[in-house]
Protein backbone atom coordinates (compact mmCIF):
# COMPACT_ATOMS: atom_id res chain seq x y z
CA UNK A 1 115.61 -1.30 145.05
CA UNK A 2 118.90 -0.67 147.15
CA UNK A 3 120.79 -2.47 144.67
CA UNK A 4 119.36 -0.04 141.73
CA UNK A 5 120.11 3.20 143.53
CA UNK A 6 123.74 1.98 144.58
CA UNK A 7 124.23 1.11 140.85
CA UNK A 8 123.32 4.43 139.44
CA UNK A 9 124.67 6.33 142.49
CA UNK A 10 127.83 4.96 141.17
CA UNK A 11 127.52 5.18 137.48
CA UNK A 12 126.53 8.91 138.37
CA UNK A 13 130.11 9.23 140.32
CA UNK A 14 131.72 7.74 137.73
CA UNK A 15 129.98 10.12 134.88
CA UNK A 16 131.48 12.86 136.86
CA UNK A 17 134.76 11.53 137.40
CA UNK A 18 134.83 11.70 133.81
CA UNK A 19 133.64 15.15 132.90
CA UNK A 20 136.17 16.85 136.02
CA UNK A 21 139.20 14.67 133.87
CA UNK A 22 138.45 15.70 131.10
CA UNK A 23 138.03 19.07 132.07
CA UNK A 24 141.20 18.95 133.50
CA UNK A 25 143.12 17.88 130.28
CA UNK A 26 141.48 20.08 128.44
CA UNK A 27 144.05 23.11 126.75
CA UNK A 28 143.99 26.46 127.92
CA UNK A 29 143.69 28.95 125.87
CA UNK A 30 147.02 30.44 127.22
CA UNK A 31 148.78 27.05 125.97
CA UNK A 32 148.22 27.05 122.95
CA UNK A 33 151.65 26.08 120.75
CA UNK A 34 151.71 27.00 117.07
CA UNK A 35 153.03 24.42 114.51
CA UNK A 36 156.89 24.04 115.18
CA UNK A 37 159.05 25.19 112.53
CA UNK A 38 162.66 23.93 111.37
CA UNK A 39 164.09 26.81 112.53
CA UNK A 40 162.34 26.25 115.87
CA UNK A 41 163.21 22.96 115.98
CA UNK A 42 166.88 23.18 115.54
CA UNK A 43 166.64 26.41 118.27
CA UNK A 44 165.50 23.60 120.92
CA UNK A 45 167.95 21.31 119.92
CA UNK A 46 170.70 23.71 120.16
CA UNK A 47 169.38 24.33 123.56
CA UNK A 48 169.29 21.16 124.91
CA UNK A 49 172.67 20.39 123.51
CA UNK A 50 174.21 23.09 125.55
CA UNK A 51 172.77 21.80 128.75
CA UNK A 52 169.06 23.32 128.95
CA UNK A 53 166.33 21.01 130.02
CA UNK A 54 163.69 20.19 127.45
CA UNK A 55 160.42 22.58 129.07
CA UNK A 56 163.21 25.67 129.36
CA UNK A 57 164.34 25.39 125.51
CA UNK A 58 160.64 23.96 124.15
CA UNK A 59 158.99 27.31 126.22
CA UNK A 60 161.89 29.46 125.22
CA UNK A 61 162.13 28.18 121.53
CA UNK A 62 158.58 27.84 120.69
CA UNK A 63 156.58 29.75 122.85
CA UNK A 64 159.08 32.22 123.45
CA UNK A 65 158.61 32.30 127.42
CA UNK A 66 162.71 32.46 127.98
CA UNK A 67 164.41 32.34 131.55
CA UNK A 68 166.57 35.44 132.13
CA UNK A 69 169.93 33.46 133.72
C-alpha cells in the first residue's frame, strides 16, 4: 500500500513538474516575432557587424525595441 501511494505521489510531482515547464516555455503574447524579412535580415547583420550584440540588433531589427545610445 505504501509502495502504491509513494509511486503515484511521485508520478503526480512529476505530472506537475511538467505542466509548470511547460508553462514556462510557453510564448507570451508580448513576444511574439513576425516572419523575418530580407530587409530585416540584412538590418541585423549590419548591426552585428558594427559591433552590436545579437538580442540588441535581433530586438532592434525585428521587433523594433531599439536602445537609445
Amino acid at each position: 500500500m505504501k509502495r502504491k501511494l509513494l509511486t503515484a505521489t511521485v508520478f503526480m510531482f512529476g505530472l506537475a513538474l511538467g505542466g509548470t515547464s511547460a508553462i514556462a516555455s510557453s510564448p507570451s503574447p508580448e513576444a511574439t516575432v513576425p516572419g523575418i524579412t530580407q530587409e530585416m535580415a540584412r538590418c541585423v547583420y549590419e548591426c552585428q557587424s558594427n559591433g552590436g550584440t545579437h538580442a540588441v540588433c535581433w530586438n532592434c531589427c525585428v521587433r523594433n525595441i531599439c536602445e537609445l545610445l
